[in-house]
C-alpha atoms as a PDB file:
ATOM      1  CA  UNK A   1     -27.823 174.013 292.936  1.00  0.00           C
ATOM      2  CA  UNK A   2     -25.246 176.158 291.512  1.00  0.00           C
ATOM      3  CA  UNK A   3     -25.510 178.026 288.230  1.00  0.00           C
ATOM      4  CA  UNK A   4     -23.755 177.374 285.114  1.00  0.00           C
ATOM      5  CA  UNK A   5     -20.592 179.373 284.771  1.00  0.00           C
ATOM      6  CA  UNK A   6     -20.457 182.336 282.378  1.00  0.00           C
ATOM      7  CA  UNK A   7     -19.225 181.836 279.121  1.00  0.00           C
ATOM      8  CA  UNK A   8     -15.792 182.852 278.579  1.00  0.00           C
ATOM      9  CA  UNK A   9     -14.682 184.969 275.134  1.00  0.00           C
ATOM     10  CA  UNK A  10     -11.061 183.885 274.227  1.00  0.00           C
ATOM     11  CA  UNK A  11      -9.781 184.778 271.612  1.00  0.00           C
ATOM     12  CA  UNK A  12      -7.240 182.505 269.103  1.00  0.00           C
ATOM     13  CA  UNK A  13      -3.509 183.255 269.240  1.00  0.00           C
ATOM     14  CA  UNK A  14      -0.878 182.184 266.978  1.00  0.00           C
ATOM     15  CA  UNK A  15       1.245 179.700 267.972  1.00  0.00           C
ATOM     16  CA  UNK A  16       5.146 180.810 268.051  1.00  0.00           C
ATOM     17  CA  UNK A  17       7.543 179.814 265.662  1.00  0.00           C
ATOM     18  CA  UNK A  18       9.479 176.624 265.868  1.00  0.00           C
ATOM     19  CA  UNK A  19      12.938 177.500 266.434  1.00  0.00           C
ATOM     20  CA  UNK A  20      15.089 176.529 263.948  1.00  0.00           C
ATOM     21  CA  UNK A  21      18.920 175.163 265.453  1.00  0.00           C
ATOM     22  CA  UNK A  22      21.689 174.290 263.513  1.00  0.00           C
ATOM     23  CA  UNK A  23      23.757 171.230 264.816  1.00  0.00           C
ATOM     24  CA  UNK A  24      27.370 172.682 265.324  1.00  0.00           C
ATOM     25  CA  UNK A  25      29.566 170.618 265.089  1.00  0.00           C
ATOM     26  CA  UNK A  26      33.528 170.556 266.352  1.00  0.00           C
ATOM     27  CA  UNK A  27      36.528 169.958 263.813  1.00  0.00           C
ATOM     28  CA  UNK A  28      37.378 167.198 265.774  1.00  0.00           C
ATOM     29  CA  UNK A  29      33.898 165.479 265.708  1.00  0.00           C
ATOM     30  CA  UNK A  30      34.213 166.054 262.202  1.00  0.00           C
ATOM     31  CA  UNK A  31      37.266 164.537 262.108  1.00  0.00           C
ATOM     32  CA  UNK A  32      35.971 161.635 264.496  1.00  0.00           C
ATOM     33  CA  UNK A  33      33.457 161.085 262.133  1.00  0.00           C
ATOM     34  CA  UNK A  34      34.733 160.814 258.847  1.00  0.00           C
ATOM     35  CA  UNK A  35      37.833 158.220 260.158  1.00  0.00           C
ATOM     36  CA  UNK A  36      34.750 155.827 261.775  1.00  0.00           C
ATOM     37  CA  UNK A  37      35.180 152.664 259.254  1.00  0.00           C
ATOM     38  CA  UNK A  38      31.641 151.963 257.795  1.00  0.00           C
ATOM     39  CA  UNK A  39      29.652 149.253 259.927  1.00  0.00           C
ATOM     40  CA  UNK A  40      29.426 146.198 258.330  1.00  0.00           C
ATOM     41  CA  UNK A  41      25.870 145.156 259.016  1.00  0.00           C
ATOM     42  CA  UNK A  42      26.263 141.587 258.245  1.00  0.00           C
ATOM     43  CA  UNK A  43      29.471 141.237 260.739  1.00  0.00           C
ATOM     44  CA  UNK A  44      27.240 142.837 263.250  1.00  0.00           C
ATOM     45  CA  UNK A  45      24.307 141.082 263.030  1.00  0.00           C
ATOM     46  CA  UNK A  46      26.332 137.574 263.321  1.00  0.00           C
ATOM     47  CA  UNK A  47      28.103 138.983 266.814  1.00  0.00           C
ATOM     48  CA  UNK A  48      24.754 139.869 268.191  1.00  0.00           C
ATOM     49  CA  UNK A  49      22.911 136.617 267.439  1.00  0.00           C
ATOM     50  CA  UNK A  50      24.471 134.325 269.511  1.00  0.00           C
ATOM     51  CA  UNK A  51      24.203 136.671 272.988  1.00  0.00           C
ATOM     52  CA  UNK A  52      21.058 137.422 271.903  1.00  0.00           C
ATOM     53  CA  UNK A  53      19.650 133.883 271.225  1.00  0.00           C
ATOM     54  CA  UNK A  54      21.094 132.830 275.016  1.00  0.00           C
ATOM     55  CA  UNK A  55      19.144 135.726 276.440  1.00  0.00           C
ATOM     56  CA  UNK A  56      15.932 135.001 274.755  1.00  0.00           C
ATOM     57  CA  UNK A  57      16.368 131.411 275.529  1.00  0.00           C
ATOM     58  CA  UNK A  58      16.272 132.377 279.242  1.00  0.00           C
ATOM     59  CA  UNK A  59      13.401 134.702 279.092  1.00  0.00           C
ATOM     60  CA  UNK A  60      11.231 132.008 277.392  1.00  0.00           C
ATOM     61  CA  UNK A  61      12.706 129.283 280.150  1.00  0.00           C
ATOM     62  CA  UNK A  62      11.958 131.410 283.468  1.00  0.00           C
ATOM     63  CA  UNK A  63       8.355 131.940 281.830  1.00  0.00           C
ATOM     64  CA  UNK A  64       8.132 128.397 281.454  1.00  0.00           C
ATOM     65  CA  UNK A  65       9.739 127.685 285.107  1.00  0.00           C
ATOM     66  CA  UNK A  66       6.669 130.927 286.805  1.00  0.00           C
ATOM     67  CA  UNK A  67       3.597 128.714 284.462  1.00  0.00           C
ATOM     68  CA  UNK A  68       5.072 125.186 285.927  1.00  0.00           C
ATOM     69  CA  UNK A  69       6.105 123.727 282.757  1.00  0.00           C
ATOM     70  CA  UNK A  70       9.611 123.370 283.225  1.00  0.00           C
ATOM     71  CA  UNK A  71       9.707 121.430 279.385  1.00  0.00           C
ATOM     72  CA  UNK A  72       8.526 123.111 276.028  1.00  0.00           C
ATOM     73  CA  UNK A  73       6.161 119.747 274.949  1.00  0.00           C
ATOM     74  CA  UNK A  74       6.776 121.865 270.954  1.00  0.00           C
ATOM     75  CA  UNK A  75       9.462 119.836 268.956  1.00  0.00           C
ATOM     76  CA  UNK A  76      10.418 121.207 265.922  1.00  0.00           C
END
């Protein structure tokens, strides 16, 4: 049977300072950015529903197709 180990003295250093970095930015990103036209949320949201709907639709149907219930017995 092998002996504990030795206790080890260590003693507490300070952590280094984060590093602070400044985004630099080009004066054509700057440029880029301010001519961007502000996103209209709503628009957005109404072009992203309808793929998204069809792709959720499919998910939920091959889960139904791997459990062997090809219909959804909900109505709603």
């Amino acid at each position: 049977m092998r002996p504990p180990p030795a206790p080890v003295a260590r003693t507490a250093t300070a952590a280094p300072a984060p590093v602070q970095r400044r985004a630099q930015t080009s004066g054509t990103q700057r440029k880029t950015q301010e001519r961007q036209p502000e996103i209209d949320l709503d628009e957005l949201a109404r072009r992203l529903i309808g793929p998204l709907t069809r792709l959720l639709r499919a998910e939920l149907r091959m889960d139904r197709e791997r459990v062997g219930r090809l219909r959804d017995p909900r109505t709603y």
